[in-house]
Protein backbone atom coordinates (compact mmCIF):
# COMPACT_ATOMS: atom_id res chain seq x y z
CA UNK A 1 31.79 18.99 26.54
CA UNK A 2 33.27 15.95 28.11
CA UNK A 3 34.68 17.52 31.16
CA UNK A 4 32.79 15.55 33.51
CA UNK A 5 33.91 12.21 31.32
CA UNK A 6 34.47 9.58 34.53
CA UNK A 7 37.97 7.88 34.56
CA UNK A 8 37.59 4.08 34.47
CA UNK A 9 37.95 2.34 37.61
CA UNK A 10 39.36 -0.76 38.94
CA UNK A 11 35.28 -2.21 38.84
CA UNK A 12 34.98 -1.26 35.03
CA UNK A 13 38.15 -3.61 34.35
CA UNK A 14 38.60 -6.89 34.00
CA UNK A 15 40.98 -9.02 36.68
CA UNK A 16 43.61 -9.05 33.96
CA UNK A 17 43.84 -5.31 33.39
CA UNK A 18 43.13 -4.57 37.27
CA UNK A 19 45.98 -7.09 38.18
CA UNK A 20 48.17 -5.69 35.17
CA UNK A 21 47.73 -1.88 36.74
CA UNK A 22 49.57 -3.09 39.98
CA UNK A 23 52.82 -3.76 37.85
CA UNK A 24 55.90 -2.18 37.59
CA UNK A 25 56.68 -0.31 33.76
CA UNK A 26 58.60 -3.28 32.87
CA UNK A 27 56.20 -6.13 34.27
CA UNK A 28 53.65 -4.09 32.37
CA UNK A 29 55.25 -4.61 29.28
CA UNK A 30 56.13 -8.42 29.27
CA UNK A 31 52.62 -9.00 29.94
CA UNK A 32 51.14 -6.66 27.28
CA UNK A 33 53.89 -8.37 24.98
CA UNK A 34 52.79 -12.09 25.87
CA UNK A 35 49.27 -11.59 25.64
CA UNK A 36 49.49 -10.21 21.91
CA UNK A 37 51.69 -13.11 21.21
CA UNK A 38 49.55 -15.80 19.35
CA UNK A 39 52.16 -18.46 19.86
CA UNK A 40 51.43 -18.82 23.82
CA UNK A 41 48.29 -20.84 24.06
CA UNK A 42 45.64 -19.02 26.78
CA UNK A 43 45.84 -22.18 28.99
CA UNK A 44 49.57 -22.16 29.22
CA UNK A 45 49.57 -18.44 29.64
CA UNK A 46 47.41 -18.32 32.59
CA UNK A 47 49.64 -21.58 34.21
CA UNK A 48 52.91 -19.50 33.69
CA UNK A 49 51.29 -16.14 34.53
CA UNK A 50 49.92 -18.11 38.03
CA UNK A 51 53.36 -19.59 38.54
CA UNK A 52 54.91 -16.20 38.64
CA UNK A 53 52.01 -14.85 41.65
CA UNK A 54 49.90 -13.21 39.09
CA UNK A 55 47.11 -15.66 39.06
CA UNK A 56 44.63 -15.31 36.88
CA UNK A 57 42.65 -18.31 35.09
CA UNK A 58 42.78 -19.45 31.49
CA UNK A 59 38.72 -18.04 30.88
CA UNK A 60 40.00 -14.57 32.03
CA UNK A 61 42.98 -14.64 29.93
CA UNK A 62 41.03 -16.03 26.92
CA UNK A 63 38.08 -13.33 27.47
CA UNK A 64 40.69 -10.49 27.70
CA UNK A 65 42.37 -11.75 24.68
CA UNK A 66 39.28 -11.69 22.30
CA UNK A 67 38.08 -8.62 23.63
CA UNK A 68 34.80 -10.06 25.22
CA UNK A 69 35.88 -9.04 29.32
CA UNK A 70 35.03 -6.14 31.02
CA UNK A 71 37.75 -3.84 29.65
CA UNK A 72 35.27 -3.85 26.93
CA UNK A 73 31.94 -3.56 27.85
């Protein structure tokens, strides 16, 4: 029935999963790990994400955060 299901692509994802998918296992998992962590503000987030060449803003951290990005839709 659902054979013919499309696999998301890179256009169906937000730039924080699309950047995230270019990680190593290990990046991958610091990042999942900070974004579900409530105690890092999105702002400062994004600054320390950007700092470390994955630059994304704070509005696309924030949006992929509360679920309203892309990823999503």
């Amino acid at each position: 029935m659902l054979e013919d299901l499309p696999i998301p692509t890179d256009k169906s994802l937000c730039l924080v999963a699309s950047k995230a998918l270019e990680l190593n296992p290990e990046d991958f998992r610091i990042l999942q790990d900070a974004l579900d962590n409530p105690n890092w503000p999105h702002s400062k987030l994004a600054q320390e994400l950007r700092a470390r060449g994955f630059d994304v803003g704070e509005t696309v951290v924030r949006r992929h955060r509360l679920k309203t990005c892309a990823c999503v839709r």
